[in-house]
C-alpha atoms as a PDB file:
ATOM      1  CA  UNK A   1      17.446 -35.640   8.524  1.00  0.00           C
ATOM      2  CA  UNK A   2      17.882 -33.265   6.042  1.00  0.00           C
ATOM      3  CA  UNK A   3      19.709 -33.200   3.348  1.00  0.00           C
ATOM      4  CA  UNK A   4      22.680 -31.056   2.734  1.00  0.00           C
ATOM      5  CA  UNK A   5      23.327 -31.152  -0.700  1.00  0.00           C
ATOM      6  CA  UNK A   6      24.760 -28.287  -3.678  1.00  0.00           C
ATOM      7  CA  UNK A   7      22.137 -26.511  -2.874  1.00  0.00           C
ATOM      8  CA  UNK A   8      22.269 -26.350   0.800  1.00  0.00           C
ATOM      9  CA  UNK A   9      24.546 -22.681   0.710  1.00  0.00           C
ATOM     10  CA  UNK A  10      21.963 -21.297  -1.112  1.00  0.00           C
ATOM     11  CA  UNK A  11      18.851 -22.047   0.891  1.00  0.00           C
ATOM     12  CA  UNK A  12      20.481 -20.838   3.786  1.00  0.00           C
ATOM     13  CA  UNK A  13      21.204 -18.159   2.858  1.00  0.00           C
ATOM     14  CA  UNK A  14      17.850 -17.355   2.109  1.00  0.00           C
ATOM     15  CA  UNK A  15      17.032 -18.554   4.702  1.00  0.00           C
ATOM     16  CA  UNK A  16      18.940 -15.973   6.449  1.00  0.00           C
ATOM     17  CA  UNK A  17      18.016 -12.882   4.642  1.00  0.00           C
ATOM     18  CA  UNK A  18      14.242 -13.588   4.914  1.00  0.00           C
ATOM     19  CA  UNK A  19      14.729 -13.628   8.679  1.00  0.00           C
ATOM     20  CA  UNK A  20      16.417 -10.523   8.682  1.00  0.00           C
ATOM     21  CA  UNK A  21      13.482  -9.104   6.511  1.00  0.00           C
ATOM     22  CA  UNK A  22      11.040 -10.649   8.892  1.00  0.00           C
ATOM     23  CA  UNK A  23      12.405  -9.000  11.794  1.00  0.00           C
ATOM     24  CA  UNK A  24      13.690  -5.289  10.202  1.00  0.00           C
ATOM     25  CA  UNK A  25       9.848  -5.284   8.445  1.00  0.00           C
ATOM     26  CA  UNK A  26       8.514  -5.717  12.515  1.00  0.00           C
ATOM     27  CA  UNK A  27      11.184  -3.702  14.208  1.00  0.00           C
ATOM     28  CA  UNK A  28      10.784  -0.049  11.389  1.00  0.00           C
ATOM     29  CA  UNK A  29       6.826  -0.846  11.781  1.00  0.00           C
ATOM     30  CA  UNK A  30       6.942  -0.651  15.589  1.00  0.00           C
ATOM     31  CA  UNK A  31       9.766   1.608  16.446  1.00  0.00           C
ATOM     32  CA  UNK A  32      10.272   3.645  12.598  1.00  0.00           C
ATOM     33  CA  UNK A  33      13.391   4.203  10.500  1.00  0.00           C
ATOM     34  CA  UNK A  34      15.012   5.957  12.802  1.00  0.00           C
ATOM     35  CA  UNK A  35      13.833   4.186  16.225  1.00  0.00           C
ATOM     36  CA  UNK A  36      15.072   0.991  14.840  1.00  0.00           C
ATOM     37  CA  UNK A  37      18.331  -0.955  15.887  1.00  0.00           C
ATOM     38  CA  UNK A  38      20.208  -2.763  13.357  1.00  0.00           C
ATOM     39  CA  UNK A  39      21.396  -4.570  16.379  1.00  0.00           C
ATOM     40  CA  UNK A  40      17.907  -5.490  17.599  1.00  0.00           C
ATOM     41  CA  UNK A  41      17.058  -6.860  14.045  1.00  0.00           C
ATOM     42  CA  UNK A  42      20.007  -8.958  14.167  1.00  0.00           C
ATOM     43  CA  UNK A  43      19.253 -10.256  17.802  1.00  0.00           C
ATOM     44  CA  UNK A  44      15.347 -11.153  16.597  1.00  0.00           C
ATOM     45  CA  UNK A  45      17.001 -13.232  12.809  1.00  0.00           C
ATOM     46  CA  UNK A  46      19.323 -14.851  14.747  1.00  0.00           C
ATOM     47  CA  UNK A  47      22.479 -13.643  13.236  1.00  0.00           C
ATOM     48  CA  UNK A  48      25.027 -11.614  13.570  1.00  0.00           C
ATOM     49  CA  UNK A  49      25.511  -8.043  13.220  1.00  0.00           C
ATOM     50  CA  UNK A  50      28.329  -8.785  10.895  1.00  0.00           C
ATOM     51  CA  UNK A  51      26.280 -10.890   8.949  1.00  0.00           C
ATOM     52  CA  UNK A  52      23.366  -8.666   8.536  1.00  0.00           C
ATOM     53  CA  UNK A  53      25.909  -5.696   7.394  1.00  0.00           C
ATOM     54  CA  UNK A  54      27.294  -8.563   5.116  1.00  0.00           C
ATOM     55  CA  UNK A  55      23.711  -8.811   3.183  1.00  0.00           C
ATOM     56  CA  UNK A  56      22.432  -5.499   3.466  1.00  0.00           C
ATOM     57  CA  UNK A  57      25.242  -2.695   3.963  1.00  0.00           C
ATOM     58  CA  UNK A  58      23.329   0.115   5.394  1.00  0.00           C
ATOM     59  CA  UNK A  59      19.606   0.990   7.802  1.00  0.00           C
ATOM     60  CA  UNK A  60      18.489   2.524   4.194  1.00  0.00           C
ATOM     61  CA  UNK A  61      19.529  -0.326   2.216  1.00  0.00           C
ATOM     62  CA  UNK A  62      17.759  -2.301   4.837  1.00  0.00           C
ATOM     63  CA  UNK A  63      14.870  -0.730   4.705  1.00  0.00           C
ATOM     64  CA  UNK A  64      14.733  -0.558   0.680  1.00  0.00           C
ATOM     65  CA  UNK A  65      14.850  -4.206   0.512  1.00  0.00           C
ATOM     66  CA  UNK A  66      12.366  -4.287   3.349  1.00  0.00           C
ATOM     67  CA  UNK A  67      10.169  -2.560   0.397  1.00  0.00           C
ATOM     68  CA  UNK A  68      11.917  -4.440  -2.450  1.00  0.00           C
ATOM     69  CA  UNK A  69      10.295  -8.256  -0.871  1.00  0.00           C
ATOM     70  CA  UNK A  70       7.006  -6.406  -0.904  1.00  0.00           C
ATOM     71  CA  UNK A  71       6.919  -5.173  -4.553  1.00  0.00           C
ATOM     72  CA  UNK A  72       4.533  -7.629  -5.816  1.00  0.00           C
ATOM     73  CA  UNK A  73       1.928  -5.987  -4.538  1.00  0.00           C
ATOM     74  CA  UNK A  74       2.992  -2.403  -4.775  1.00  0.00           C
ATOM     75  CA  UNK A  75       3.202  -3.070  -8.608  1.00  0.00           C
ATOM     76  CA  UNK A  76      -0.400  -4.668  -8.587  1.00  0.00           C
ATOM     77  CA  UNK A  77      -1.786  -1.861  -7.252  1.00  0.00           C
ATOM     78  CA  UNK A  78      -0.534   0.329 -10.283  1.00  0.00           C
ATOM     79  CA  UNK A  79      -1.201  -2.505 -13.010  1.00  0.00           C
ATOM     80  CA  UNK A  80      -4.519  -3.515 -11.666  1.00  0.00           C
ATOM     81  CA  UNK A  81      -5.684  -0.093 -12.065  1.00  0.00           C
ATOM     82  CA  UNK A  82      -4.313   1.010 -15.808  1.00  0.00           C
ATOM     83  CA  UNK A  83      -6.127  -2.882 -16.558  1.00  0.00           C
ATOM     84  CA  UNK A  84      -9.131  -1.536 -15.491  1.00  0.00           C
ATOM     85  CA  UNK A  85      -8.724   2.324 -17.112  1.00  0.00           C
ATOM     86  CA  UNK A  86      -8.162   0.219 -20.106  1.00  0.00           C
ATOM     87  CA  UNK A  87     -10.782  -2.379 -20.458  1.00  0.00           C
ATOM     88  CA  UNK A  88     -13.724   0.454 -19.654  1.00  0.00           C
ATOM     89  CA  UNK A  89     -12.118   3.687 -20.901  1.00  0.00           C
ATOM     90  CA  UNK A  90     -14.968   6.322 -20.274  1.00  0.00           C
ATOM     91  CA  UNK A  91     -16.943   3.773 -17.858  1.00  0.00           C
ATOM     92  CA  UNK A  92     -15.119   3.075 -14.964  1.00  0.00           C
ATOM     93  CA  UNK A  93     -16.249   4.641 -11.623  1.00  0.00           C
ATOM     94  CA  UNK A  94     -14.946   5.633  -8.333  1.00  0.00           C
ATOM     95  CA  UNK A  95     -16.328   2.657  -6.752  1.00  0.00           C
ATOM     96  CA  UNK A  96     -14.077   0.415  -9.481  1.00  0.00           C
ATOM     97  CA  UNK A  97     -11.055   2.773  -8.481  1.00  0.00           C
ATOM     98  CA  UNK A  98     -11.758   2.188  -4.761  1.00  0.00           C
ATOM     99  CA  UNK A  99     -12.797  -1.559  -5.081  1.00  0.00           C
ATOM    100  CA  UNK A 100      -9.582  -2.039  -6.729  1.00  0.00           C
ATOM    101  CA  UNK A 101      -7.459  -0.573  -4.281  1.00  0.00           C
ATOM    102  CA  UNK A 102      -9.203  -1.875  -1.179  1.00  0.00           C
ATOM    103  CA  UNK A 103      -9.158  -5.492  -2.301  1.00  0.00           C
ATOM    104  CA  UNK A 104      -5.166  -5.465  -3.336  1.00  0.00           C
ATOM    105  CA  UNK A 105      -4.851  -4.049   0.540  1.00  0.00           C
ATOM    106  CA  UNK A 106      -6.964  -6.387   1.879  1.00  0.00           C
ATOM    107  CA  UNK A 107      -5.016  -9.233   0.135  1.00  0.00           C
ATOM    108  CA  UNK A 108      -2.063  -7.910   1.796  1.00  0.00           C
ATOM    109  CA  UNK A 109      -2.994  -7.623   5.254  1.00  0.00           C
ATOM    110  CA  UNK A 110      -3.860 -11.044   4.970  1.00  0.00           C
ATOM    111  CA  UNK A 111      -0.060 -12.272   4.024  1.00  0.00           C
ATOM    112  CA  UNK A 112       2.703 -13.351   6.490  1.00  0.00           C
ATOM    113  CA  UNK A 113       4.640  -9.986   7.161  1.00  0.00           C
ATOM    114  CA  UNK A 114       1.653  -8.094   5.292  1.00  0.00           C
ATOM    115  CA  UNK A 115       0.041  -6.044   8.178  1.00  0.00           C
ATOM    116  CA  UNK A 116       3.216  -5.449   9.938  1.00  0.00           C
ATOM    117  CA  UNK A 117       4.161  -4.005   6.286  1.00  0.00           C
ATOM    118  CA  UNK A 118       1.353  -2.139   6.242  1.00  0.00           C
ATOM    119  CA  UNK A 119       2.004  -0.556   9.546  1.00  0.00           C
ATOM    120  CA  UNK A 120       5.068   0.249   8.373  1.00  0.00           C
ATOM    121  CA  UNK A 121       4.058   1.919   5.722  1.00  0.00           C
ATOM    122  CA  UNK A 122       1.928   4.117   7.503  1.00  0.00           C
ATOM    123  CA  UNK A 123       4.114   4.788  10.293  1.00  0.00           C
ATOM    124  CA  UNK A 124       6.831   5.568   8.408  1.00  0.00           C
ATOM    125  CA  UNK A 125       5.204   7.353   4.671  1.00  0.00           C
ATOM    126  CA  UNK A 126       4.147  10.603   5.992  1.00  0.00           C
ATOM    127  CA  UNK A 127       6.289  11.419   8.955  1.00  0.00           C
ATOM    128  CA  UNK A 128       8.744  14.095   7.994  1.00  0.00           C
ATOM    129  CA  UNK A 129      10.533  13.590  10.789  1.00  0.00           C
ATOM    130  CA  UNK A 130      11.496   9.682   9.780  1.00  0.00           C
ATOM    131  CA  UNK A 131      14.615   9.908   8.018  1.00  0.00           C
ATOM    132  CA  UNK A 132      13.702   6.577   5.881  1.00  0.00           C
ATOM    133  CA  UNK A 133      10.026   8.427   4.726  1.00  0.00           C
ATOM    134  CA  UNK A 134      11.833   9.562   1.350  1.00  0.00           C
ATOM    135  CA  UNK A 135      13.092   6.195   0.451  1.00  0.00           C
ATOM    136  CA  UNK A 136       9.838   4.559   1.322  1.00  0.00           C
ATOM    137  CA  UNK A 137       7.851   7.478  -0.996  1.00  0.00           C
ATOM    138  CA  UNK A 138      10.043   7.001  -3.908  1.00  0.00           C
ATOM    139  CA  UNK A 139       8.618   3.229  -4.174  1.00  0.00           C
ATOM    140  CA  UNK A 140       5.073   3.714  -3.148  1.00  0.00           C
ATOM    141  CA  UNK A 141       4.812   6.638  -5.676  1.00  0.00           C
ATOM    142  CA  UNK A 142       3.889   5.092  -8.500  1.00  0.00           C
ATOM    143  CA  UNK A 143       0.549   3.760  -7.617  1.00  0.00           C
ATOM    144  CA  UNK A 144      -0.278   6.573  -6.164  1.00  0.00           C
ATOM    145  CA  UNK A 145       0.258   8.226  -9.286  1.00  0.00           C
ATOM    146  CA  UNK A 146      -1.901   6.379 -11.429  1.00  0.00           C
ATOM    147  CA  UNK A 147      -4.917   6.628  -8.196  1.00  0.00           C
ATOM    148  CA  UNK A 148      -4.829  10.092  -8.807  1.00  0.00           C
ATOM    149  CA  UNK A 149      -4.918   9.981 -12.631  1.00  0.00           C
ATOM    150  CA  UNK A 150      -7.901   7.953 -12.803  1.00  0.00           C
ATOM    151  CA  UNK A 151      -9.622  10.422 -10.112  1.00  0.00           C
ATOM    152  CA  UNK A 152      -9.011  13.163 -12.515  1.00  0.00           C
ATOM    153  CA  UNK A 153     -10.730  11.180 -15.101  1.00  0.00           C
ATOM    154  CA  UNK A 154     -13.711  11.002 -12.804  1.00  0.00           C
ATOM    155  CA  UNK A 155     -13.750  14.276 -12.596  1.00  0.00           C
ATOM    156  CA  UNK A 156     -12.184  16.394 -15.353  1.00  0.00           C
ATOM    157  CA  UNK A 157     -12.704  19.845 -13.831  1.00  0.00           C
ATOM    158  CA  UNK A 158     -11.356  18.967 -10.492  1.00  0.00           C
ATOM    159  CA  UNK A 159      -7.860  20.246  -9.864  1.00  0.00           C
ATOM    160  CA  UNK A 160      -4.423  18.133  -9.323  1.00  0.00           C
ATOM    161  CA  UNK A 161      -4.228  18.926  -5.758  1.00  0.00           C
ATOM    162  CA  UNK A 162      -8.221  17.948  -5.010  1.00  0.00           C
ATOM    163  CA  UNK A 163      -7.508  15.069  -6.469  1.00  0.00           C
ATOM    164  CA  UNK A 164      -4.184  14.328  -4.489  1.00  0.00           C
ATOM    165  CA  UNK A 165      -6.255  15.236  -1.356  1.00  0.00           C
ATOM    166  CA  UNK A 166      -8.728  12.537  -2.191  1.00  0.00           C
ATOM    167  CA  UNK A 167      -6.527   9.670  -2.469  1.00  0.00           C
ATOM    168  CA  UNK A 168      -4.469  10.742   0.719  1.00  0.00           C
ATOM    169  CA  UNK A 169      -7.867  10.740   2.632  1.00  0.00           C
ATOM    170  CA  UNK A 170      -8.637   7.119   0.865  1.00  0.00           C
ATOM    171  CA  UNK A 171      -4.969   6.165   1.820  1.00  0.00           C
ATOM    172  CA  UNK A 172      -5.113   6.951   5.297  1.00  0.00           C
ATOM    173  CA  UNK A 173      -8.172   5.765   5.981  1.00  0.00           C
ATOM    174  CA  UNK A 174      -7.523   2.729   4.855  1.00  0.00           C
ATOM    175  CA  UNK A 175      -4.243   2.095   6.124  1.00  0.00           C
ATOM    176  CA  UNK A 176      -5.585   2.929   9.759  1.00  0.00           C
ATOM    177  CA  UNK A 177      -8.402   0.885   9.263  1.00  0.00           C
ATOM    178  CA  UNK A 178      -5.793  -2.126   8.134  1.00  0.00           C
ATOM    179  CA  UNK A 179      -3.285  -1.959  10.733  1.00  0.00           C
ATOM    180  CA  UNK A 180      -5.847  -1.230  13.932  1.00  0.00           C
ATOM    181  CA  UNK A 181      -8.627  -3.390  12.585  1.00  0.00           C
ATOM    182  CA  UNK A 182      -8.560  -5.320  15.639  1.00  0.00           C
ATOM    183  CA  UNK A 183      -9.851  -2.726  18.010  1.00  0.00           C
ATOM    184  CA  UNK A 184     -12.971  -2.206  16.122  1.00  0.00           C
ATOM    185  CA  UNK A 185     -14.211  -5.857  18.401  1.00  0.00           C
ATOM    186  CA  UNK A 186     -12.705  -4.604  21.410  1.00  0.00           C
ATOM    187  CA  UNK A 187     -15.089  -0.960  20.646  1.00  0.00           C
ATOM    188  CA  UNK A 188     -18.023  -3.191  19.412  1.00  0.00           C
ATOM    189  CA  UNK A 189     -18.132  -4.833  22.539  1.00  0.00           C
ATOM    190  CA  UNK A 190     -19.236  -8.038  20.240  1.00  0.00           C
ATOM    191  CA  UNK A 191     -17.773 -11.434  18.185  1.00  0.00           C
ATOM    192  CA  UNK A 192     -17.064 -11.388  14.576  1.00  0.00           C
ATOM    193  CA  UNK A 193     -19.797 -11.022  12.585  1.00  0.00           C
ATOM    194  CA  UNK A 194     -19.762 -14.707  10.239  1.00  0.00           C
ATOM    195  CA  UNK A 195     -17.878 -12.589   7.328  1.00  0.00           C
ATOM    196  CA  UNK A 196     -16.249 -10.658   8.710  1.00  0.00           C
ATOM    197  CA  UNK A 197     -13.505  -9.591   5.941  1.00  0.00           C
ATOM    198  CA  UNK A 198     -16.379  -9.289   3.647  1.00  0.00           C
ATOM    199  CA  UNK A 199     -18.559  -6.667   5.626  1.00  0.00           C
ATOM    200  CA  UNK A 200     -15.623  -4.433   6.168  1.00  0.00           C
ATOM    201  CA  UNK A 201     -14.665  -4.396   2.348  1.00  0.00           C
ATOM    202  CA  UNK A 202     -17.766  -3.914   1.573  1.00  0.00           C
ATOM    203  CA  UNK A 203     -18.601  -1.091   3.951  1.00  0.00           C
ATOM    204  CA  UNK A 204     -15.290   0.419   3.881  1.00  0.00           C
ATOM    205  CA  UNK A 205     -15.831   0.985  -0.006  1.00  0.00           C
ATOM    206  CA  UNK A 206     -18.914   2.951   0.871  1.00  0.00           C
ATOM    207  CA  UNK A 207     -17.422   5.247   3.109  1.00  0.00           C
ATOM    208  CA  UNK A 208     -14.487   6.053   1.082  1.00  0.00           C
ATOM    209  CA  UNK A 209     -16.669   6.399  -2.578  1.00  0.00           C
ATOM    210  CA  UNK A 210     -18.951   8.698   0.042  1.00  0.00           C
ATOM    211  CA  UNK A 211     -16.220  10.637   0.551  1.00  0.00           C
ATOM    212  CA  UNK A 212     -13.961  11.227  -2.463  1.00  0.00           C
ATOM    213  CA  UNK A 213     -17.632  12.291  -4.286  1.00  0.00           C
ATOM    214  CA  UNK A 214     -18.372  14.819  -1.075  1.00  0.00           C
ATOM    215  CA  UNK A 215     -14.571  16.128  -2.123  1.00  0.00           C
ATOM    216  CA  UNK A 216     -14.689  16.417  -5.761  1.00  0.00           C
ATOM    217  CA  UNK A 217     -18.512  16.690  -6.429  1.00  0.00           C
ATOM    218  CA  UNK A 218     -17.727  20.817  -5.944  1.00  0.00           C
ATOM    219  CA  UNK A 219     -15.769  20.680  -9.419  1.00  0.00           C
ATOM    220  CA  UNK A 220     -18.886  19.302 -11.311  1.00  0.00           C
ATOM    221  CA  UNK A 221     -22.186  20.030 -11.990  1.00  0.00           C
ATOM    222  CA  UNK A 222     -24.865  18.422 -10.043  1.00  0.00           C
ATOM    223  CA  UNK A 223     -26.016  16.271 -12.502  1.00  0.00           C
ATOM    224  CA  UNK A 224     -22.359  14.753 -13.218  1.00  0.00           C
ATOM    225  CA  UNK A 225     -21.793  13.477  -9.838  1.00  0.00           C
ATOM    226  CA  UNK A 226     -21.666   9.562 -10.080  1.00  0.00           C
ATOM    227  CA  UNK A 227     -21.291   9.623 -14.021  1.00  0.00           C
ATOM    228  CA  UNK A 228     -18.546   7.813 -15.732  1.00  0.00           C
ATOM    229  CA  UNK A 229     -15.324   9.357 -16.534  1.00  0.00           C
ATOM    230  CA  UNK A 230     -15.081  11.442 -19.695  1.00  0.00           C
ATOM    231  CA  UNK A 231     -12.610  10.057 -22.559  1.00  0.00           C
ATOM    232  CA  UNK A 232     -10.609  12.847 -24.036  1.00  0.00           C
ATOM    233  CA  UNK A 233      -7.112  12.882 -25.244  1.00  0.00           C
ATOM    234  CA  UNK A 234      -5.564  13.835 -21.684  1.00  0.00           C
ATOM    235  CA  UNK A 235      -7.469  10.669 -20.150  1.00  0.00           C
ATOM    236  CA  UNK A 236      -5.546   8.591 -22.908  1.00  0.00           C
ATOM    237  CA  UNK A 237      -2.340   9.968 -22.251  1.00  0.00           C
ATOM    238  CA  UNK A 238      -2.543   9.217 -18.649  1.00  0.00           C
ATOM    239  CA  UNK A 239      -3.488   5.568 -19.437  1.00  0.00           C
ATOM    240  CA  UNK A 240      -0.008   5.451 -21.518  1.00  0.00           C
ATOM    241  CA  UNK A 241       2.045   7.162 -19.400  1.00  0.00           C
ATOM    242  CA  UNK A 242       1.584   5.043 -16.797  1.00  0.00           C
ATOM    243  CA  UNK A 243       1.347   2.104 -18.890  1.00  0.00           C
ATOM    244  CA  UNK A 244       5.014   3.359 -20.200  1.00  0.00           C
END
């Protein structure tokens, strides 16, 4: 039997909040911000409504803390990338940029509560009509951010908004791919292939370098496309403001 000792209160309590994270993360992925009943969350953690006000006040609060237990990997994202601007400044690729970001996904989907995350996050990011989308976009920013930055060092002469274009298609492709994954066997009409993780990294990182170069290559001359990034004194700044 278990023992109830000092710290008993506290692991309960955890105990408690996780499940209501479990539960609100599943409920504003499947039904969004506004779809979603506080009261259903509390039915599916097994507490009361009471209690669930108790820890988390408000839906918003509920859904910012919802974001809050999956920072870790939001911030990754952001520092994995300036690591890389900085250890090959002026040699880094688009394929490093994408790599990067697909394997930090990837590593996600695979954690308890990470796909249903990620569904979230795509159900809920770019849908004006979700009430929670600007609480969700003020966290999820910052990577984003520094995705772009790094594009522009790619490619000097292409414009903010190209660039912003590029990693929305690189987002969106990859959070579809992520969260409906599992139809690709049902259209394939076949088993897993023996690596199956692997192959879809690996492939997925073609299509997407395919594509940002097919949408940027325009701003450069035909004999830049696939070169390293230039180093100039903008490129530098954008390493330390987002270092900052």
């Amino acid at each position: 039997m278990e023992s109830r000792g000092s710290g008993w209160p506290i692991k309960k309590h955890m105990q408690r909040k996780n499940a209501i994270l479990n539960a609100a993360n599943h409920h504003f992925a499947h039904h969004g911000f506004r779809g979603a009943s506080l009261r259903d969350i509390a039915r599916d953690a097994q507490v009361s409504l009471t209690l669930l006000n108790h820890h988390f006040g408000s839906k918003f609060q509920l859904l910012s803390a919802v974001i809050d237990a999956h920072r870790a990997m939001l911030d990754e994202r952001a520092s994995a990338l300036i690591a890389l601007m900085r250890a090959r400044p002026g040699r880094f690729t688009v394929r490093d940029l994408v790599q990067v970001w697909i394997r930090i996904a990837f590593e996600a989907a695979a954690q308890p509560e990470g796909e249903q995350f990620l569904r979230l996050m795509a159900r809920v990011l770019d849908d004006s009509s979700e009430e929670g989308a600007q609480v969700v976009r003020e966290k999820l920013d910052d990577a984003a951010l520094v995705f772009i930055d790094a594009l522009q060092q790619c490619y000097p002469g292409a414009t903010r908004y190209a660039a912003a274009s590029a990693y929305l298609y690189v987002s969106a492709s990859l959070l579809k791919f992520l969260v409906g994954s599992k139809r690709v066997f049902r259209l394939a009409q076949a088993g897993a292939p023996a690596d199956p993780r692997g192959e879809d990294q690996a492939r997925l990182t073609r299509f997407l370098v395919a594509g940002i170069e097919a949408a940027l290559q325009t701003h450069v001359g035909a004999n830049d496309v696939g070169r390293a990034p230039r180093v100039d004194a903008m490129s530098a700044e954008a390493v330390k403001r987002n270092s900052d």
